[in-house]
C-alpha atoms as a PDB file:
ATOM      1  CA  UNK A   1       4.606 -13.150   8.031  1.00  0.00           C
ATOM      2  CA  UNK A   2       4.058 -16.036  10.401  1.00  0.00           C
ATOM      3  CA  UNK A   3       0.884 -16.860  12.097  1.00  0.00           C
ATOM      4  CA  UNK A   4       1.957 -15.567  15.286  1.00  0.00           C
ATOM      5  CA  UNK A   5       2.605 -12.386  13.764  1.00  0.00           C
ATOM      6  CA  UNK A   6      -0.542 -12.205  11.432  1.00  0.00           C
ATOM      7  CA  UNK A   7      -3.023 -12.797  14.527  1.00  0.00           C
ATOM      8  CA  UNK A   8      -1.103 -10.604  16.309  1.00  0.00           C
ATOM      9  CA  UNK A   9      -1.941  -7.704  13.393  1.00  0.00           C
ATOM     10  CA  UNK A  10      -5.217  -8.827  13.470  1.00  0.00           C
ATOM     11  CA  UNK A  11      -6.164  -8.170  16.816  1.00  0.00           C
ATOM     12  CA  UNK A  12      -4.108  -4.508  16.881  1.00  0.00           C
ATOM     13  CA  UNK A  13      -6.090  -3.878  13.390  1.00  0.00           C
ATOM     14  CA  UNK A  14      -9.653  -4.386  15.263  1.00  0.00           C
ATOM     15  CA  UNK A  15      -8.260  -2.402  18.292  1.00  0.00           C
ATOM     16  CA  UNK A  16      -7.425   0.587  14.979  1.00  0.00           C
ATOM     17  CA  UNK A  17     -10.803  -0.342  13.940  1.00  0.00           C
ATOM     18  CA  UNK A  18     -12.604   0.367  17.268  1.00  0.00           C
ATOM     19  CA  UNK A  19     -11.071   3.732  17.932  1.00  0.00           C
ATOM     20  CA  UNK A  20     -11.621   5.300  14.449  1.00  0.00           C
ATOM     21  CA  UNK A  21     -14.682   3.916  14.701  1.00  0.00           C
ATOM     22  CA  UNK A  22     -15.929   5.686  17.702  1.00  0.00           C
ATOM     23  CA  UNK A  23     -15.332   9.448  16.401  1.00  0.00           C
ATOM     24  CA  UNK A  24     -17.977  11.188  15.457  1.00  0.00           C
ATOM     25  CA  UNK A  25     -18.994  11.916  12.022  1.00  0.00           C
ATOM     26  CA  UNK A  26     -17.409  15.459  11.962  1.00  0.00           C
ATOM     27  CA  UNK A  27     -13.964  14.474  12.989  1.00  0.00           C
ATOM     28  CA  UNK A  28     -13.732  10.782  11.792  1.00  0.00           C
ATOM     29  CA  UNK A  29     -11.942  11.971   8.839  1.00  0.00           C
ATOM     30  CA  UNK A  30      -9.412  14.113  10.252  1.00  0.00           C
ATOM     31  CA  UNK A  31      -9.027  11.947  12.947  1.00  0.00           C
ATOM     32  CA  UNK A  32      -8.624   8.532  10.380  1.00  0.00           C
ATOM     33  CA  UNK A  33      -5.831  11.176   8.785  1.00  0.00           C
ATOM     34  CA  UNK A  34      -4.291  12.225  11.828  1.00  0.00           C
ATOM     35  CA  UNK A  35      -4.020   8.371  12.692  1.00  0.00           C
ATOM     36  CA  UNK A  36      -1.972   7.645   9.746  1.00  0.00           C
ATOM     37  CA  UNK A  37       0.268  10.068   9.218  1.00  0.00           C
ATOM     38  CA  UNK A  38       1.633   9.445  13.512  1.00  0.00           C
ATOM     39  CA  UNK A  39       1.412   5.564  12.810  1.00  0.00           C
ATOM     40  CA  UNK A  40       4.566   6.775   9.690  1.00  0.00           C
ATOM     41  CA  UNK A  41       6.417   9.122  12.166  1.00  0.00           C
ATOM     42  CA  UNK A  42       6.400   6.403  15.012  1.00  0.00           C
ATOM     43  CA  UNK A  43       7.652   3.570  12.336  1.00  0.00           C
ATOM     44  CA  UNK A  44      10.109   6.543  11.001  1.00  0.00           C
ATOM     45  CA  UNK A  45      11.462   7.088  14.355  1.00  0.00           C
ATOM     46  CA  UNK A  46      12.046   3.139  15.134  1.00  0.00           C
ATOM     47  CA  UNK A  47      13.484   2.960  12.151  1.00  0.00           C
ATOM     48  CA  UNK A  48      15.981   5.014  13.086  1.00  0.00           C
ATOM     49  CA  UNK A  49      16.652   3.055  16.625  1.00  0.00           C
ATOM     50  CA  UNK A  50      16.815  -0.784  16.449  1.00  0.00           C
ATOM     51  CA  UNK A  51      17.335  -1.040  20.488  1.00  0.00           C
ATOM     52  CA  UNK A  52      14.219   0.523  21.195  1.00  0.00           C
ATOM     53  CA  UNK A  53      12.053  -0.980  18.014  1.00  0.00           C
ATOM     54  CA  UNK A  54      13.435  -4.683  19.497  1.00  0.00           C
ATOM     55  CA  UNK A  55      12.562  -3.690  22.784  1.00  0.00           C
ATOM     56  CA  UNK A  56       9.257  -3.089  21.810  1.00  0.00           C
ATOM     57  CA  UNK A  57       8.651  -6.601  20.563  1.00  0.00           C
ATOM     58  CA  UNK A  58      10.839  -8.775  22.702  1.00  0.00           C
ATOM     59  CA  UNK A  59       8.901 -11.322  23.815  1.00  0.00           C
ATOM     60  CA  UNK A  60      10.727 -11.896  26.749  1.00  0.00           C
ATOM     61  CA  UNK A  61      10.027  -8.965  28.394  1.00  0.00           C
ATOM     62  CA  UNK A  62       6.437  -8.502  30.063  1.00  0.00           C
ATOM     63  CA  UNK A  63       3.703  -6.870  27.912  1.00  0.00           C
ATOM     64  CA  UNK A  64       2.534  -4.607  30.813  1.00  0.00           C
ATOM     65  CA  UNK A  65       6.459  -3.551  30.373  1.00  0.00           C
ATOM     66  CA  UNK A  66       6.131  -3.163  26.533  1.00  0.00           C
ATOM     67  CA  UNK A  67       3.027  -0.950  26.643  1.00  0.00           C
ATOM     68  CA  UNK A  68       4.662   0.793  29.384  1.00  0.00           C
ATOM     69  CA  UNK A  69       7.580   2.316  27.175  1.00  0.00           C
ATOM     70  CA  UNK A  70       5.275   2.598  24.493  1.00  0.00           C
ATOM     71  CA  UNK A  71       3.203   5.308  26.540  1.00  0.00           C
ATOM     72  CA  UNK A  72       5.991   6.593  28.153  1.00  0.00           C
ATOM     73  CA  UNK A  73       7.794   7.166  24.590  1.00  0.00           C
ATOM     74  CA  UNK A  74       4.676   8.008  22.676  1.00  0.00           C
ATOM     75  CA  UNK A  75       1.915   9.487  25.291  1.00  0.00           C
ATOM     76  CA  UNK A  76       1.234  13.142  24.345  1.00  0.00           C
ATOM     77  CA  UNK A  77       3.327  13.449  21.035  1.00  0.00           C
ATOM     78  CA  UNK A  78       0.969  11.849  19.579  1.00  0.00           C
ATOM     79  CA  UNK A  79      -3.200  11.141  19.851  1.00  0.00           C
ATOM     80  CA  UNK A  80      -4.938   8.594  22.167  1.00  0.00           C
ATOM     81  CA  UNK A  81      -6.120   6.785  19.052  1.00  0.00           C
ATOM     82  CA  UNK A  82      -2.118   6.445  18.008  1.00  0.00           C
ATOM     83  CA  UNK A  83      -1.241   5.448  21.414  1.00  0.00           C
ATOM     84  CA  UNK A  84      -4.386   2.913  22.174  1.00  0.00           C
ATOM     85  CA  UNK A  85      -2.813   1.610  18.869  1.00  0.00           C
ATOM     86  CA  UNK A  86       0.607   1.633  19.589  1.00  0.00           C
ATOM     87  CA  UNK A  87       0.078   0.395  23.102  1.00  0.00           C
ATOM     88  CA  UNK A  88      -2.144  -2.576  21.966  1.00  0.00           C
ATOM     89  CA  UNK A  89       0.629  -3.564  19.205  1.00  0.00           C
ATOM     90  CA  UNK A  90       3.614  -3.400  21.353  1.00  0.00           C
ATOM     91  CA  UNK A  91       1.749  -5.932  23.934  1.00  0.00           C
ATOM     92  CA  UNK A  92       1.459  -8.880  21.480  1.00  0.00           C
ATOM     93  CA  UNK A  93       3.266 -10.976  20.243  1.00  0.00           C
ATOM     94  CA  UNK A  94       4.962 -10.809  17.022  1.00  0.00           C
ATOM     95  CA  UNK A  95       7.472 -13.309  15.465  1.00  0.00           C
ATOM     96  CA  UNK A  96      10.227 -10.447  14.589  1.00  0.00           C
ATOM     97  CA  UNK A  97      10.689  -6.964  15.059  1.00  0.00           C
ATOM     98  CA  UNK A  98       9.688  -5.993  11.769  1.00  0.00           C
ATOM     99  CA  UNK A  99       6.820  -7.527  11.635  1.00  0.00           C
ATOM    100  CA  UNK A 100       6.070  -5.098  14.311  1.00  0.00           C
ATOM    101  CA  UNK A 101       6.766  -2.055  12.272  1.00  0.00           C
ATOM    102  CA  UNK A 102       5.595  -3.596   8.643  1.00  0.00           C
ATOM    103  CA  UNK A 103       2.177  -4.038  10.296  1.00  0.00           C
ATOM    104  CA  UNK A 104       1.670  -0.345  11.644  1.00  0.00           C
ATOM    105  CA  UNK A 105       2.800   0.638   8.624  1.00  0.00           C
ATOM    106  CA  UNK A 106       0.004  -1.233   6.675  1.00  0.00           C
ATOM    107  CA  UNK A 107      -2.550   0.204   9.559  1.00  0.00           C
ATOM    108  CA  UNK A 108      -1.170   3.696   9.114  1.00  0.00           C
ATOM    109  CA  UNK A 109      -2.364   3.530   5.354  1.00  0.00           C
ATOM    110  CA  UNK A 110      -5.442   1.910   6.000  1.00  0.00           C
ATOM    111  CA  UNK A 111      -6.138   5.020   8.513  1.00  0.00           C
ATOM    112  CA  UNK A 112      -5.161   6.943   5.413  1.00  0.00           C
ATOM    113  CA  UNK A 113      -7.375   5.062   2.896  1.00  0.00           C
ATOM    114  CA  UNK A 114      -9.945   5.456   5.665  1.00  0.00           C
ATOM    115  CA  UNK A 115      -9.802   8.858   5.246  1.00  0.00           C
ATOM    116  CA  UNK A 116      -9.897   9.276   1.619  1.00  0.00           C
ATOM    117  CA  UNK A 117     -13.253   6.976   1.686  1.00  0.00           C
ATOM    118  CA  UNK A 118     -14.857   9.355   4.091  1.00  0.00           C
ATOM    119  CA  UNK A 119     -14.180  12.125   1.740  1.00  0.00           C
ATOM    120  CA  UNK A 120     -15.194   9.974  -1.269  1.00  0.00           C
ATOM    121  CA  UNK A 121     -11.791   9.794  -2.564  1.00  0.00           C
ATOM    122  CA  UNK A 122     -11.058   6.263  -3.029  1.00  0.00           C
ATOM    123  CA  UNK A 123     -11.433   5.855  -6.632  1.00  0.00           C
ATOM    124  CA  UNK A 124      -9.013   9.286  -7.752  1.00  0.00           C
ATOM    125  CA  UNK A 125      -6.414   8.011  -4.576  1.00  0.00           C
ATOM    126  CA  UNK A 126      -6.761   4.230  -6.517  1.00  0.00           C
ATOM    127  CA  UNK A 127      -6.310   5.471 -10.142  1.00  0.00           C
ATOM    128  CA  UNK A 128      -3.463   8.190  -8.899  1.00  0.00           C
ATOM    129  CA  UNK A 129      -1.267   6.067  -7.213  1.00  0.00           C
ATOM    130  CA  UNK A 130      -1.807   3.042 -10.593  1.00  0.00           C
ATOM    131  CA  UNK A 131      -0.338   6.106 -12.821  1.00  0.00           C
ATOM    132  CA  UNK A 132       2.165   6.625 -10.778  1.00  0.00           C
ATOM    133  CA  UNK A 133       3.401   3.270 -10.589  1.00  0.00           C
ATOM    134  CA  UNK A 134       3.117   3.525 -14.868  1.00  0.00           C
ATOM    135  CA  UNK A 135       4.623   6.795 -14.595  1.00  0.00           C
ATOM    136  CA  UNK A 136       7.588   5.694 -12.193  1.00  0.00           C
ATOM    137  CA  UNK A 137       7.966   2.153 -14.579  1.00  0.00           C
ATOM    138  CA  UNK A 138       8.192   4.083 -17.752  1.00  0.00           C
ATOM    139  CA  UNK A 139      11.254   6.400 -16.624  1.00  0.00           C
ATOM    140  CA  UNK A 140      13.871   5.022 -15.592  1.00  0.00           C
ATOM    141  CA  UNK A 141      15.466   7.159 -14.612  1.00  0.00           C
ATOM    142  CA  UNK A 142      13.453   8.651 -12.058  1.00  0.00           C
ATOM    143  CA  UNK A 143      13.084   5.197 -10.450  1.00  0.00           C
ATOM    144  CA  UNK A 144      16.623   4.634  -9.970  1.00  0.00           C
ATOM    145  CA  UNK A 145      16.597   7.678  -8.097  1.00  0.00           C
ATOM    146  CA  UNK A 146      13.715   6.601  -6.057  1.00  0.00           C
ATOM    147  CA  UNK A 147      15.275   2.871  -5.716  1.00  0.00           C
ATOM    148  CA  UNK A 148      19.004   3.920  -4.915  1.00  0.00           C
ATOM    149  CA  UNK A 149      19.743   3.025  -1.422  1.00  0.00           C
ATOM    150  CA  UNK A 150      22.987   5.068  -1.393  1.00  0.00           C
ATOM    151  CA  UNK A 151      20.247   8.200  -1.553  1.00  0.00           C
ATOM    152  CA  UNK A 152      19.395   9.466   1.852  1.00  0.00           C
ATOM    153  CA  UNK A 153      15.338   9.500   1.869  1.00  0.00           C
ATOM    154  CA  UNK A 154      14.650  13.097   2.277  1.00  0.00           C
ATOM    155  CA  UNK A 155      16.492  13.446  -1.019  1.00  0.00           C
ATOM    156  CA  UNK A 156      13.980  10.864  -2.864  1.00  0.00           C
ATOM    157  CA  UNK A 157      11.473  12.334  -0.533  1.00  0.00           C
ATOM    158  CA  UNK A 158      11.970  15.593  -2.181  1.00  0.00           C
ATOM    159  CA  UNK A 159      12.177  14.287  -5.535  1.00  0.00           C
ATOM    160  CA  UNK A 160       8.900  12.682  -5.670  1.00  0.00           C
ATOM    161  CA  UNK A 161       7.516  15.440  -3.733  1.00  0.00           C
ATOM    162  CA  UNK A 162       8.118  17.835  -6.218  1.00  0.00           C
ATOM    163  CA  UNK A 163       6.565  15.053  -9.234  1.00  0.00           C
ATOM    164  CA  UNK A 164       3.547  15.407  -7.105  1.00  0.00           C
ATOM    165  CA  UNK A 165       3.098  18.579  -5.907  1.00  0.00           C
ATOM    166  CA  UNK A 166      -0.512  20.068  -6.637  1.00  0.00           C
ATOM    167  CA  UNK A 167      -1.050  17.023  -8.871  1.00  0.00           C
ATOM    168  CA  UNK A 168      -2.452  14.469  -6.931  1.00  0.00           C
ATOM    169  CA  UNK A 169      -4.547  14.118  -3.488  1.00  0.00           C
ATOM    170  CA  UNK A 170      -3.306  14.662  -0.222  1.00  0.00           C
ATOM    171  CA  UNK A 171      -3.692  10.576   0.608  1.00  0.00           C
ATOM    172  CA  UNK A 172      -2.386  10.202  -2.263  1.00  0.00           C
ATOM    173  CA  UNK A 173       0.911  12.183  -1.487  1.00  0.00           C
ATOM    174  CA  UNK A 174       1.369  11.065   2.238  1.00  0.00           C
ATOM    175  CA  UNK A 175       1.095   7.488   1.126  1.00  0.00           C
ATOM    176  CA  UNK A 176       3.667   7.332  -1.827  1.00  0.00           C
ATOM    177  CA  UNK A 177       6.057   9.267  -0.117  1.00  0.00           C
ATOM    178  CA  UNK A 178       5.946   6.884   3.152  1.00  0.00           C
ATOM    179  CA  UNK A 179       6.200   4.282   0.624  1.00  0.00           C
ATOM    180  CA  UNK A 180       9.559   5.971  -1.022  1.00  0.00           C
ATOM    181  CA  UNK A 181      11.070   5.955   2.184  1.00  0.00           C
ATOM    182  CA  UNK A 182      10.914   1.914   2.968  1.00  0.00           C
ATOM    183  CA  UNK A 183      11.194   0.197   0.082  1.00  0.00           C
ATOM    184  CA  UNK A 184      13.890  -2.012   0.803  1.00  0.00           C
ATOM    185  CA  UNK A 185      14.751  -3.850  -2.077  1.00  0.00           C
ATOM    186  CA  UNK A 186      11.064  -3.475  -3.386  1.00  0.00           C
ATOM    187  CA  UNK A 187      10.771  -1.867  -6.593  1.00  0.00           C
ATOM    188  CA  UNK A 188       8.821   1.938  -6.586  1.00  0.00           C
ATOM    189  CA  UNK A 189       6.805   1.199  -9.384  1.00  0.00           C
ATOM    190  CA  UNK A 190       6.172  -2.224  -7.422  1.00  0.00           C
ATOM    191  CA  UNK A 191       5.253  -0.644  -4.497  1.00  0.00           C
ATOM    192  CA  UNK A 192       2.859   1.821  -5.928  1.00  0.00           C
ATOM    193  CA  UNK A 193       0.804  -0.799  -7.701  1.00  0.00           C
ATOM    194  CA  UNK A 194       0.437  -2.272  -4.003  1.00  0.00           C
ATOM    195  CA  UNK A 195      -0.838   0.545  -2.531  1.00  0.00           C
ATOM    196  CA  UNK A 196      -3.049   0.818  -5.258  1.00  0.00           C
ATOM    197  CA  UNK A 197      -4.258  -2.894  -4.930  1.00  0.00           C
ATOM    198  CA  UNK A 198      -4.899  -1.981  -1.286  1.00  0.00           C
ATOM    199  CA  UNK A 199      -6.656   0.805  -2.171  1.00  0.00           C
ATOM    200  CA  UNK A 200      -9.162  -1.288  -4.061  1.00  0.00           C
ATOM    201  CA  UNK A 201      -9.505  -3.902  -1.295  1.00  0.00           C
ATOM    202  CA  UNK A 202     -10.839  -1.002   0.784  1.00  0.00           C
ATOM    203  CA  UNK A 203     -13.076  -0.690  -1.612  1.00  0.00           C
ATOM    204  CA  UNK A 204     -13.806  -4.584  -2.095  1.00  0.00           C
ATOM    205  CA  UNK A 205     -12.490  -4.821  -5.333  1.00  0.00           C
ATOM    206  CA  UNK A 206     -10.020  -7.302  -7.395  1.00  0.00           C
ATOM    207  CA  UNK A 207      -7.513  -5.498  -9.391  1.00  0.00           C
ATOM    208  CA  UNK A 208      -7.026  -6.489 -12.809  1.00  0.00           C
ATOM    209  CA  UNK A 209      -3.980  -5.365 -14.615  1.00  0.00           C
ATOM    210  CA  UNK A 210      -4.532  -5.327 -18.109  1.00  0.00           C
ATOM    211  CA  UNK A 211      -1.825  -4.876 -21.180  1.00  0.00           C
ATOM    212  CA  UNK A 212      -3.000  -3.993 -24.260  1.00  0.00           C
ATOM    213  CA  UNK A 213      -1.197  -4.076 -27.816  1.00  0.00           C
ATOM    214  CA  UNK A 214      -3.931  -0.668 -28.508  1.00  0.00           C
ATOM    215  CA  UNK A 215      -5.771   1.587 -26.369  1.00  0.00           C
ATOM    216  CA  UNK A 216      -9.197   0.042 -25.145  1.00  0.00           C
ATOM    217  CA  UNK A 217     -12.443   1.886 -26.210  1.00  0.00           C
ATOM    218  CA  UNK A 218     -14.962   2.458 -23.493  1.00  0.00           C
ATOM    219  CA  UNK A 219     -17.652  -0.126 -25.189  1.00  0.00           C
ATOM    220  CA  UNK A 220     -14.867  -3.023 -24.920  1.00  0.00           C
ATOM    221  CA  UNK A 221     -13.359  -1.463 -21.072  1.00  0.00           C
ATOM    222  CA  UNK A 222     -17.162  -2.078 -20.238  1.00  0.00           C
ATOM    223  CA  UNK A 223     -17.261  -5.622 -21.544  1.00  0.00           C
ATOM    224  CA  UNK A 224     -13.825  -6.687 -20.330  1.00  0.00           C
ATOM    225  CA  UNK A 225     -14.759  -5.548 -16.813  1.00  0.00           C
ATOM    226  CA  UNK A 226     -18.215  -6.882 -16.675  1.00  0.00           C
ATOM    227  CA  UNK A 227     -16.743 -10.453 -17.941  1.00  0.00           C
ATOM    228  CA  UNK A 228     -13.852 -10.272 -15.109  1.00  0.00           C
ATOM    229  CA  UNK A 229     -16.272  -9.210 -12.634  1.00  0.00           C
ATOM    230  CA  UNK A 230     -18.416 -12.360 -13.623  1.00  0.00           C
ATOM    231  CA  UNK A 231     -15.568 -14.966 -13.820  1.00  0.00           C
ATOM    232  CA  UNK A 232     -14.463 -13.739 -10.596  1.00  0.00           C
ATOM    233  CA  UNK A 233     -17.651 -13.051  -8.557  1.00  0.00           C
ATOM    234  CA  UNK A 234     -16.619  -9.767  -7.114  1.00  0.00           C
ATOM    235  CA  UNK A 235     -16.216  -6.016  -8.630  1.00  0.00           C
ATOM    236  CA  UNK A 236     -13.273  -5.442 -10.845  1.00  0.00           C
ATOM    237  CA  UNK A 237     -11.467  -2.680 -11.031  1.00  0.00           C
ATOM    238  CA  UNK A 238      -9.579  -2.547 -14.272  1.00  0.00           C
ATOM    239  CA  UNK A 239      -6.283  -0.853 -14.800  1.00  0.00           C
ATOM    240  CA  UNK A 240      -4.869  -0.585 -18.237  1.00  0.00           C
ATOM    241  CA  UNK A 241      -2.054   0.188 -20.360  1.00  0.00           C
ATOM    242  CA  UNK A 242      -0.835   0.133 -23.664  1.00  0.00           C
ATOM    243  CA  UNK A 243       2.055  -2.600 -25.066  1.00  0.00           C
ATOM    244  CA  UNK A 244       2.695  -2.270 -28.545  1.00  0.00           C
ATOM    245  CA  UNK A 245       5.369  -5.319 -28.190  1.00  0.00           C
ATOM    246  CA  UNK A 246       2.087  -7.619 -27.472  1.00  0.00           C
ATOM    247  CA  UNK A 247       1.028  -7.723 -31.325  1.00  0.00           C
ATOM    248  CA  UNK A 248      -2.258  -7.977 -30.533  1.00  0.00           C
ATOM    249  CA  UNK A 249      -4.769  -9.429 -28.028  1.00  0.00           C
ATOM    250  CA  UNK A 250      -4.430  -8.552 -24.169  1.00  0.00           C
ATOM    251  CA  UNK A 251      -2.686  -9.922 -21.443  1.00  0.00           C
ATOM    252  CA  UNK A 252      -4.490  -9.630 -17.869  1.00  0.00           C
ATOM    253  CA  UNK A 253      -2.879  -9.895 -14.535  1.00  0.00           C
ATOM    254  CA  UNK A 254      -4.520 -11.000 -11.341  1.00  0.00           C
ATOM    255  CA  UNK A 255      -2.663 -11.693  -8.238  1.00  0.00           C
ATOM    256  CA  UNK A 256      -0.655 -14.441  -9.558  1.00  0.00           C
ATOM    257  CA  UNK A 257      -2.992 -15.015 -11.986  1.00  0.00           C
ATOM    258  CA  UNK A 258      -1.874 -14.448 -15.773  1.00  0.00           C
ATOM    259  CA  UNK A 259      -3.726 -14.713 -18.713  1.00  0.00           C
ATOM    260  CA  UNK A 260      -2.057 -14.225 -22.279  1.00  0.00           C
ATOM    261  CA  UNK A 261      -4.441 -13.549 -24.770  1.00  0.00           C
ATOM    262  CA  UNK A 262      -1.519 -11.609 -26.702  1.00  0.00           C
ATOM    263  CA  UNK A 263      -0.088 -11.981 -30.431  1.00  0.00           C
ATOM    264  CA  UNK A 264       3.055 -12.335 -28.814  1.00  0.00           C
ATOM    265  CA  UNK A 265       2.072 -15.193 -26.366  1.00  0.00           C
ATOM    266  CA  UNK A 266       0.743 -17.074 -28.704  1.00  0.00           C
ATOM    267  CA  UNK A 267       3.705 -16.678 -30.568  1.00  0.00           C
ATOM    268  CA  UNK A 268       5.729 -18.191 -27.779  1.00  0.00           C
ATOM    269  CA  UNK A 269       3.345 -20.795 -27.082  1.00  0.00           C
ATOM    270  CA  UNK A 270       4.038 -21.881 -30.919  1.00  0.00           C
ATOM    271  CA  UNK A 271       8.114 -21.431 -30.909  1.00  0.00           C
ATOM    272  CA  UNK A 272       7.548 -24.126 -28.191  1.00  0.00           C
ATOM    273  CA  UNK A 273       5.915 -26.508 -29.519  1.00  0.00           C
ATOM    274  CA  UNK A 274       7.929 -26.222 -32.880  1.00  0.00           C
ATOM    275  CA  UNK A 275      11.033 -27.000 -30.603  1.00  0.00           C
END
């Protein structure tokens, strides 16, 4: 996303900010939820229409004229929080059209992760949507169902519905099956592990992903996530699974960070140098 673009989520993000900010305590929540889920329909419905979603961002029309057809289109199907957000998006400036959509998408599930934290759900949404990403990435069958583009989404909709039904939280749900829906060429085990990540920025937390060759105790989770939490100056959350192919040892991801503390790295490292 170019700069344009990124100040241009910025300012509609403060704008979300402001409005979900100003409900009162007894309806923040619903109203944080309400947000989210209309911020998926709207993207779901341009989608479906590429005149009207590049009409929406074409710079060379007026933004008075933008937020115009946005409240004509939008007023009273959905709630003046959606609209003041809508309405504030669609009169900046954005480099594309899909930058456009990407970024209500991103402010739809931060309405939804907004939620969650008012009902102190954070850490289950977090840890739900990291097992389903583990869950997804260890059949794979399921995700080729989820990842075939030749599926119409309310069949992979379904699918993953059904894997999650009664299971899992209802931010949880909304979120990985808006996520199903657009994932492009992204992978769905990919795509859960980034909702997950932005579940722990919410929070203010790195994500650490963490292979190991055998399951962790709880004395040497503790240590490994005080240690990261140290290096890194900020709370870790730690996700982790189990690799047998590793040998030994742990390998822990970070962003683009990667350290190989494996059997099997070092192995590597050594056929290297031997070459």
């Amino acid at each position: 996303m170019y700069a344009t673009s990124r100040e241009a989520l910025a300012r509609t993000r403060s704008v979300a900010n402001d409005a979900l900010g100003s409900a009162s305590a007894g309806v923040a929540t619903a109203a944080a939820a309400q947000t989210g889920a209309e911020l998926f329909a709207v993207v779901e419905t341009l989608d479906g229409q590429r005149t009207l979603r590049t009409a929406l961002a074409d710079a060379s029309v007026s933004a008075e004229r933008r937020s115009a057809l946005a409240e004509q289109l939008f007023a009273g199907k959905v709630s003046e929080t959606t609209t003041k957000i809508l309405v504030s998006a669609v009169s900046d400036s954005w480099s594309k059209p899909s930058d456009l959509l990407n970024s209500l998408v991103e402010l739809g599930r931060e309405a939804l992760l907004r939620a969650a934290a008012d009902q102190d759900q954070l850490d289950t949404v977090e840890d739900e949507l990291f097992r389903l990403g583990r869950i997804v990435a260890a059949n794979p069958v399921l995700e080729q169902n989820l990842s075939d583009l030749g599926k119409p989404v309310h069949a992979k909709r379904e699918l993953l519905g059904r894997l999650l039904y009664g299971k899992v939280t209802a931010v949880t749900e909304a979120l990985a099956l808006q996520s199903v829906g657009r994932l492009r060429k992204a992978a769905p085990a990919d795509a859960f592990d980034h909702l997950a990540g932005l579940a722990a920025q919410v929070r203010n937390q790195i994500v650490a992903h963490v292979s190991s060759a055998a399951p962790l105790s709880d004395s040497q989770l503790e240590k490994l996530t005080a240690t990261l939490t140290r290096t890194y100056g900020k709370p870790v959350t730690v996700h982790v699974e189990v690799d047998t192919e590793l040998l030994s040892g742990l390998v822990v991801r970070i962003g683009d960070e990667v350290i190989d503390g494996s059997g099997a790295g070092r192995l590597a490292a050594l056929r290297k140098t031997l070459k």
